[in-house]
Every structure is written in structure tokens, then in C-alpha cells.
Protein backbone atom coordinates (compact mmCIF):
# COMPACT_ATOMS: atom_id res chain seq x y z
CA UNK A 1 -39.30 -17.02 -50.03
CA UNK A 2 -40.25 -17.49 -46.42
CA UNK A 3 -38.54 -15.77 -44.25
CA UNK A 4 -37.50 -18.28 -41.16
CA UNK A 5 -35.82 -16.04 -39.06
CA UNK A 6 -36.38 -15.48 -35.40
CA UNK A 7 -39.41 -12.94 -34.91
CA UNK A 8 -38.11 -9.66 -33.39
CA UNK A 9 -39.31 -8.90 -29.74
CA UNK A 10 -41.08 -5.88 -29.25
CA UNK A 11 -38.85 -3.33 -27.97
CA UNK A 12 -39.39 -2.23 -24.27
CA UNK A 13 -40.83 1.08 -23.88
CA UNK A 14 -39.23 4.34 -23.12
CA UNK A 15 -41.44 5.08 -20.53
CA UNK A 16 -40.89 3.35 -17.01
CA UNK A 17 -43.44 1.46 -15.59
CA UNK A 18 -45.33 2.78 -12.49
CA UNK A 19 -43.61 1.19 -9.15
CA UNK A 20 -46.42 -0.18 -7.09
CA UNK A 21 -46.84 0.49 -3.65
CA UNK A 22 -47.46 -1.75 -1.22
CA UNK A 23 -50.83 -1.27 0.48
CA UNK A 24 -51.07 0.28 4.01
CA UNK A 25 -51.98 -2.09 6.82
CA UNK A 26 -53.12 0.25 10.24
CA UNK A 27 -52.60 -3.13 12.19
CA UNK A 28 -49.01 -3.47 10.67
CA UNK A 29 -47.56 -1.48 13.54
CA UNK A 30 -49.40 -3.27 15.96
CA UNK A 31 -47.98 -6.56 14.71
CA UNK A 32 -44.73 -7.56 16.44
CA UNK A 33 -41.79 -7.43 14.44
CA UNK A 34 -39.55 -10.85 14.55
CA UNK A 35 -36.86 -9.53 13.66
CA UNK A 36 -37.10 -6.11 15.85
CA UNK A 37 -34.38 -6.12 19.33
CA UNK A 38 -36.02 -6.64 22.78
CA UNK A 39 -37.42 -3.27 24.42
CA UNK A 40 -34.42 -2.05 26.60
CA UNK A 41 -34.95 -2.27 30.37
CA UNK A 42 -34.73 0.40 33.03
CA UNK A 43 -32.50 -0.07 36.26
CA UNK A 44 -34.40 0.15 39.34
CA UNK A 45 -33.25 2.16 42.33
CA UNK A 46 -32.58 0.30 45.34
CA UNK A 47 -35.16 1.16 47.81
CA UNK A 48 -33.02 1.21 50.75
CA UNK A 49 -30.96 4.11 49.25
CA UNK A 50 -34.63 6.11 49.01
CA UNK A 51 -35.19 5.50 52.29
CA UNK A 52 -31.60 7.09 53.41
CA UNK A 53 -32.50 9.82 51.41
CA UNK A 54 -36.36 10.66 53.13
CA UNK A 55 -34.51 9.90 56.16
CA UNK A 56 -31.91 12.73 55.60
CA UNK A 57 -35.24 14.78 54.16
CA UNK A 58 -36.71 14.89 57.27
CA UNK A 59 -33.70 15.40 59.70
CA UNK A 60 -32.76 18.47 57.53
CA UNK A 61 -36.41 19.71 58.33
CA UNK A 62 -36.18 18.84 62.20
CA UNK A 63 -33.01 20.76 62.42
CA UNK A 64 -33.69 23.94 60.57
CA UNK A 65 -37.43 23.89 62.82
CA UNK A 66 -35.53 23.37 65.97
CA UNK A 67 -32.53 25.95 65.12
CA UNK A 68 -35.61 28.18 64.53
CA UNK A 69 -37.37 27.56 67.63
CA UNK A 70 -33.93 28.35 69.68
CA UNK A 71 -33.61 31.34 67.31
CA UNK A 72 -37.48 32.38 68.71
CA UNK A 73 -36.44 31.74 72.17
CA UNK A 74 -32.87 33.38 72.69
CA UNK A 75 -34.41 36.55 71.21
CA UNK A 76 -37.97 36.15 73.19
CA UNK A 77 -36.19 34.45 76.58
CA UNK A 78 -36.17 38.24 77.88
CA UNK A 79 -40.23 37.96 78.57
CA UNK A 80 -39.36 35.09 81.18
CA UNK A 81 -38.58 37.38 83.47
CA UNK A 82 -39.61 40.82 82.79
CA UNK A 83 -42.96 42.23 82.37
CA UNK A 84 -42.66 45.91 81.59
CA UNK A 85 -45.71 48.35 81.54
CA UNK A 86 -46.14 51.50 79.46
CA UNK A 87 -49.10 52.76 80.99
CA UNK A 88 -47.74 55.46 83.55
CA UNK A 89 -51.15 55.02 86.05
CA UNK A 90 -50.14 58.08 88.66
CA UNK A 91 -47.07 60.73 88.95
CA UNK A 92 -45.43 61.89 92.23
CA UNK A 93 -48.40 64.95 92.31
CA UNK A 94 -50.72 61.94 93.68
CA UNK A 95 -48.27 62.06 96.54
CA UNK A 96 -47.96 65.66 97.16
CA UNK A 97 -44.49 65.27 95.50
CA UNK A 98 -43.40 68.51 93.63
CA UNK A 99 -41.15 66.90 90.62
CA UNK A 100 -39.87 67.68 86.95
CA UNK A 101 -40.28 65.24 84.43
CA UNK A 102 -37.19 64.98 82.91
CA UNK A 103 -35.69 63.21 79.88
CA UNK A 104 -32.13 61.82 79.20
CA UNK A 105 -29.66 58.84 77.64
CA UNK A 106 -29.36 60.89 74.28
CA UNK A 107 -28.50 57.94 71.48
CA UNK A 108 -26.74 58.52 68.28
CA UNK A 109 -30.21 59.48 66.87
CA UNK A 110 -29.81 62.96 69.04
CA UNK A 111 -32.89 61.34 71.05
CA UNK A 112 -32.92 61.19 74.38
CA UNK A 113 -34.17 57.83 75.20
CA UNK A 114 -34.76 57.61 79.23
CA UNK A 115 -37.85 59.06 81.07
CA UNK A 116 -38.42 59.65 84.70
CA UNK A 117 -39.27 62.26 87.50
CA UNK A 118 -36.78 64.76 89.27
CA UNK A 119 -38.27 64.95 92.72
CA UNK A 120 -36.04 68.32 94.78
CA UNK A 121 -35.19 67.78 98.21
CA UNK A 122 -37.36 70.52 100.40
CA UNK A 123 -33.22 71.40 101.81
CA UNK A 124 -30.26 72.28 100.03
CA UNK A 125 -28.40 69.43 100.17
CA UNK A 126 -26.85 67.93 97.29
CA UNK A 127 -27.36 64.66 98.63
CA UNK A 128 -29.58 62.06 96.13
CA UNK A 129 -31.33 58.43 95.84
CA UNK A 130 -31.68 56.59 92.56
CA UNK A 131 -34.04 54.40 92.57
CA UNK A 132 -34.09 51.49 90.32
CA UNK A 133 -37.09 49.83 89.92
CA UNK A 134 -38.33 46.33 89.63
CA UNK A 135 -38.45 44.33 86.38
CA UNK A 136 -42.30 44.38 86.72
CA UNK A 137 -44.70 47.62 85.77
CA UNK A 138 -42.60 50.90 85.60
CA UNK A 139 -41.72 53.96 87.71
CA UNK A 140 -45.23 54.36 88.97
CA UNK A 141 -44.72 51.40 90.80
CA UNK A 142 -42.08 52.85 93.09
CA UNK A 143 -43.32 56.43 94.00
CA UNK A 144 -43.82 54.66 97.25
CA UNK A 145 -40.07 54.12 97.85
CA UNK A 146 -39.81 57.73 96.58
CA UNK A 147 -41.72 59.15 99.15
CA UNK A 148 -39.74 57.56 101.81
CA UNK A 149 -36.15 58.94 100.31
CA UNK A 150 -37.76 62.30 99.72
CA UNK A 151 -39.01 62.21 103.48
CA UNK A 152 -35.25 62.10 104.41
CA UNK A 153 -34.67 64.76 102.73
CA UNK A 154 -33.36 63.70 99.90
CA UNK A 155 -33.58 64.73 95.84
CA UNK A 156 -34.97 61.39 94.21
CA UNK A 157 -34.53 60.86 90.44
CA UNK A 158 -37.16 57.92 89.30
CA UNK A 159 -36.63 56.91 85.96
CA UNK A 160 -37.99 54.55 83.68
CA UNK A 161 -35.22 51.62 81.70
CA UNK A 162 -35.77 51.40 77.61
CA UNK A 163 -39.31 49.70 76.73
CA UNK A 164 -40.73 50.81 80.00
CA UNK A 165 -43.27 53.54 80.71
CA UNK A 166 -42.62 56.37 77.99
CA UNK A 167 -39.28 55.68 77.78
CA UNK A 168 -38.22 54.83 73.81
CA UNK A 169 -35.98 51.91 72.77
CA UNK A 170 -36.61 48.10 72.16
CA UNK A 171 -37.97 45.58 74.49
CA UNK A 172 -35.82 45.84 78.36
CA UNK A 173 -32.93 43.22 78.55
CA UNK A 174 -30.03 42.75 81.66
CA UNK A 175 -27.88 44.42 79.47
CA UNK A 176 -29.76 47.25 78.39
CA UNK A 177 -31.40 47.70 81.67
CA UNK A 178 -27.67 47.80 83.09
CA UNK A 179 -26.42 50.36 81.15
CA UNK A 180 -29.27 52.78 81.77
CA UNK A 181 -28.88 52.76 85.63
CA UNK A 182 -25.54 53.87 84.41
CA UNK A 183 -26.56 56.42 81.87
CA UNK A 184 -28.79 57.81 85.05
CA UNK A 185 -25.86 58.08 87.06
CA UNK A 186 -24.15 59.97 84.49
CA UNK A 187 -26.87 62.50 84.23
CA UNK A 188 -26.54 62.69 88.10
CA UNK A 189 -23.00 63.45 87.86
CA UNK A 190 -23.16 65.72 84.94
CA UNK A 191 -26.36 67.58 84.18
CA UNK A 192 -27.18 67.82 87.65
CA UNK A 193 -23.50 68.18 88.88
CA UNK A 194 -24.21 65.95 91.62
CA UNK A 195 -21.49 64.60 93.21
CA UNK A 196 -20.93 60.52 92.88
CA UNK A 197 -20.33 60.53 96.72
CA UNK A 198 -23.65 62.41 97.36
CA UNK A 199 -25.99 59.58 95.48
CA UNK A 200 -27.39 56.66 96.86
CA UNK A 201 -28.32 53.74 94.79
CA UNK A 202 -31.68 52.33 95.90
CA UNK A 203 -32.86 49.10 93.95
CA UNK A 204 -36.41 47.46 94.52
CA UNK A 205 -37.06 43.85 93.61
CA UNK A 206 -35.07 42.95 90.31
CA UNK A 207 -33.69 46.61 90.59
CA UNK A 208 -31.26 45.35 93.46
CA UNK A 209 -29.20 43.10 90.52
CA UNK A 210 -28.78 46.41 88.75
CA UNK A 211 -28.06 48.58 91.67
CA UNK A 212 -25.41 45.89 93.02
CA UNK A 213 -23.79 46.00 89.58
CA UNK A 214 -23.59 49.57 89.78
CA UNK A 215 -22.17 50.15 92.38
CA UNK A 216 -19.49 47.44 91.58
CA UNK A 217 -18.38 49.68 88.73
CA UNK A 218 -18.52 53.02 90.79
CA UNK A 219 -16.97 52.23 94.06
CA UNK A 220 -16.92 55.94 94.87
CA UNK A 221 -20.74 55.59 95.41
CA UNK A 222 -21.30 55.74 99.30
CA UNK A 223 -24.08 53.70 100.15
CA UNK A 224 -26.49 50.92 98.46
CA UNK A 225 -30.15 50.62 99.99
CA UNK A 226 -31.92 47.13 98.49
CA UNK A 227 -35.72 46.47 99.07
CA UNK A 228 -37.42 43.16 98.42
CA UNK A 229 -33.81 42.34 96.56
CA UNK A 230 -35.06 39.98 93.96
CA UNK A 231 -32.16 38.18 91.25
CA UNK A 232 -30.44 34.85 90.42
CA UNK A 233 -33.54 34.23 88.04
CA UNK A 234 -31.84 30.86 86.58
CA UNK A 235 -33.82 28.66 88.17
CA UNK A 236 -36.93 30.08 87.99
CA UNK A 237 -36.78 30.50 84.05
CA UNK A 238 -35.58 26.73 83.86
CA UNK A 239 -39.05 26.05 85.05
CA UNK A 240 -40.84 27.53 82.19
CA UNK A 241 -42.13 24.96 79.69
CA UNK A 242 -40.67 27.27 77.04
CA UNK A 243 -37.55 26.34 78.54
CA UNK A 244 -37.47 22.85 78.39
CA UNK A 245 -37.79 22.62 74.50
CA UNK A 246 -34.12 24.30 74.04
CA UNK A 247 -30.87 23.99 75.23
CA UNK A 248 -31.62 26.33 78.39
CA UNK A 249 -28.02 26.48 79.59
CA UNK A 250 -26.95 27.50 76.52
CA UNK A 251 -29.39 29.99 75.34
CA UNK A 252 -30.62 31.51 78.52
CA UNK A 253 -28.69 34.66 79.19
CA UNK A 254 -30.59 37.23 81.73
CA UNK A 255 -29.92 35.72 85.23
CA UNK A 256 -29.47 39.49 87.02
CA UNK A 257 -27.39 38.02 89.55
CA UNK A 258 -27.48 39.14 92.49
CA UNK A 259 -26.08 36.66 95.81
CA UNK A 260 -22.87 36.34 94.33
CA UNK A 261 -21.82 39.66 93.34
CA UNK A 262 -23.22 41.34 96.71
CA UNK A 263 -21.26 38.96 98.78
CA UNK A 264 -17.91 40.86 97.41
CA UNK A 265 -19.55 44.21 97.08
CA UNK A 266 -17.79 46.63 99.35
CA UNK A 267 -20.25 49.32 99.31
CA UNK A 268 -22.07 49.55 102.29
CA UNK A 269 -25.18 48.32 101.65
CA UNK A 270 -28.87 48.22 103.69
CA UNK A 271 -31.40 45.45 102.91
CA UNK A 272 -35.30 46.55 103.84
CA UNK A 273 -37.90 44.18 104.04
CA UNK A 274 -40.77 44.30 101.13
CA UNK A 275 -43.49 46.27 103.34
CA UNK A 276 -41.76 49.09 104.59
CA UNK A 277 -43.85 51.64 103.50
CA UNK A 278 -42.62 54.38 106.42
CA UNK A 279 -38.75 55.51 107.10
CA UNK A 280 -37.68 53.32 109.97
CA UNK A 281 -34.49 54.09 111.94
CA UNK A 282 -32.49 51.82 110.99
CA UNK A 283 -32.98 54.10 107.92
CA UNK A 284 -32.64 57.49 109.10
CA UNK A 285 -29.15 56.14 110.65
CA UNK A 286 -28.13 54.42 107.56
CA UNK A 287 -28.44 57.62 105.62
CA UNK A 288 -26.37 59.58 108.26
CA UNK A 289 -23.82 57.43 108.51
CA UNK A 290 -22.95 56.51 104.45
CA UNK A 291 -23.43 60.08 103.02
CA UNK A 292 -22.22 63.56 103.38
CA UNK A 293 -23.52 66.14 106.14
């Protein structure tokens, strides 16, 4: 008997077909994607706010060269007007001088910093000239002044300020200078137990700010002898061209004054014209007058 029922279907395999894989296209990621977002876009800086901040580049440079240019010339202004030498060329033998070299100003190093000549009186008296010497060269420079004190009969100690001659210490400044004319007094007064009413300041060229100051502080000194008196170095410095780079009035502090402070100076003082090279008698009465017999 036929059989007229529905052929069966072939059952489906237990194993699972192979997936296929689509093929790999190198240009697909080249192609543009339709349905991919727009590329996101990048704010721009306004320019103006890069040129504020070059601008405030470059005035931040200016200042911090200029601040270091003052900086240079507040610790350099001291070469303006001082020109020390430490080449000692002669000593008070060329002369016929007999003297001592001596050394003084002892510094917390136990050092003693100062330099300079001890030239005896050919007498007994106590009575004594300190010479200060001009800002220019060093003690050398004023054995002629020396021999004209020593010739009325005087002791004479010539000394050399700190960064002068042999003398130790930094470069010379107004200040420093100033406090070793009165470190040289001291050793005057104490080492050589002088008497302060025995000593004559003598100050040549810019040594005449330092012996006026001096004697301002030590009004029991008797008399104040000033040759060449050179000081009130203000306007001379504001000439420099270093000087008109900076704020001069600020900066500029080594003026050794000198008109101001001797027109209120009390001490008796003698001005000598620059070429007196011989005692004169205006001199020799000076000297008798001021100090002690």
C-alpha cells in the first residue's frame, strides 16, 4: 500500500555551520562613514590675549635686565670716583725720611688690615700729622706732604685706606675709607699714646672730605690742614655715561662732601694751595698757634 504521507525532512545537523567573515577592505577606513558624527572642533585663542601675554614676556625681561644693571652699578658706582693703586713705587728712604712701616685696624679675623709708614720727629715732641691721602694712587703719592710736616718737626703717620697699596680689605668706599682715618686715629691715641690734642689732621685732595669728617667727630683735635681740598663729587659722577642709564639720585651714594660740612666745622682749619711743595709761613705759624708747645 503506498504510503502518501509527507516525506520527512532531513534533520539539521549537530554540527554548526562555519560563520563567514566578511572580507577585509584596506580602503574601508578610508571611506567616510555616513552615519559617523562630525570631527569635533578646537577653540581658537584670541590673538589679542597672546599679544598681552608677549607683551608682559618682554617687560618681565626689561625689568629683571634693568634691576640688574642698577644692581651692577650701586655695587661698581665706587670706581667713579676712586682709582686706588697697589703698587707702592717709593718709601720715605727716597726722601731721606727714617720711618717704620707699621701695620694696624686689627678685624675680627685677628688681621690687621691698615698699612702705612711711622715717620719720628728728629725732637721729642709728642706732637703729630695724619695725613690722609687722595682717592687717587696710594701713600706714595703723598711722601711729599710728609716731608713738609716732618720738616716742622713733626712725627707723620702715612697710611694706606682698605684696597689701597698693601693694605688688605675689599675695594675703598666713603664709608670704609671714613672709618679707617678713624681706626688711624685710634692707633694714634692708643698704641702710640699720642695725645688727641697733639695730632693734626692733614687731608690732600679727596682726603680733605675724610679729614673734615674727622675732625667733626673728634672736636678735641686742634687743628685741620687741607691741601688741594677736593669733595662734593655729585656732579661730577652724574656726568658719567654709566650714570645716566640708572636712577643716579637714587643709587649714587659716595659724594665725600666736603663745602657743607667745613662751613660748620669748628676746628681751626688751614687750606694750602695744590703746589706747595716747601713749608711756607703761613704754615710754620699755623702749627704754633693750633698745637701744644
Amino acid at each position: 500500500m503506498p504510503n502518501d504521507s509527507q516525506p520527512s525532512r532531513p534533520k539539521p545537523s549537530s554540527r554548526q555551520q562555519p560563520r563567514l567573515q566578511p572580507r577585509y577592505d584596506p580602503l574601508a577606513r578610508l571611506t567616510p562613514q555616513r552615519a559617523s558624527a562630525p570631527p569635533e572642533m578646537i577653540e581658537l585663542i584670541d590673538p589679542r590675549w597672546i599679544l598681552k601675554a608677549l607683551g608682559i614676556i618682554f617687560a618681565a625681561a626689561f625689568l629683571c635686565a634693568y634691576a640688574t644693571v642698577c644692581i651692577l652699578f650701586a655695587r661698581s658706582q665706587w670706581q667713579l670716583v676712586l682709582h686706588p693703586s697697589h703698587t707702592v713705587a717709593t718709601t720715605p728712604a727716597s726722601l731721606k725720611l727714617p720711618f717704620t712701616a707699621v701695620r694696624f685696624g686689627v678685624d675680627n679675623t685677628g688681621q690687621p688690615q691698615l698699612t702705612g709708614w711711622w715717620i719720628p720727629s728728629d725732637s721729642t715732641t709728642p706732637n703729630t700729622a695724619l695725613i690722609l691721602h687722595s682717592g687717587d694712587g696710594n701713600l706714595a703719592d703723598a711722601l711729599p706732604s710728609a716731608q713738609i710736616l716732618h720738616s716742622q718737626h713733626l712725627n707723620v703717620l702715612l697710611f694706606d685706606y682698605r684696597g689701597y697699596g698693601q693694605s688688605l680689605g675689599p675695594h675703598p668706599t666713603q664709608a670704609s675709607m671714613q672709618s679707617d682715618a678713624a681706626t688711624a686715629l685710634t692707633y694714634l691715641t692708643t698704641t702710640r699714646s699720642i695725645p688727641a690734642d697733639s695730632i693734626v689732621v692733614y687731608g690732600t685732595g679727596l682726603g680733605a672730605s675724610l679729614a673734615v669728617h674727622l675732625c667733626a667727630h673728634n672736636p678735641q683735635l686742634p687743628a685741620l690742614i687741607l691741601q688741594a681740598p677736593d669733595g662734593d663729587l655729585t656732579d661730577r659722577a652724574r656726568h658719567d655715561p654709566r650714570s645716566k642709564i640708572v636712577p643716579f639720585t637714587v643709587l649714587f651714594d659716595q659724594p665725600f662732601p666736603l663745602a657743607t660740612p667745613l662751613s660748620t666745622l669748628p676746628t681751626p682749619h688751614l687750606i694750602l694751595n695744590p703746589g706747595t711743595t716747601t713749608p711756607t709761613p703761613t704754615l710754620t705759624q699755623f702749627l704754633t698757634t693750633h698745637l701744644p708747645h
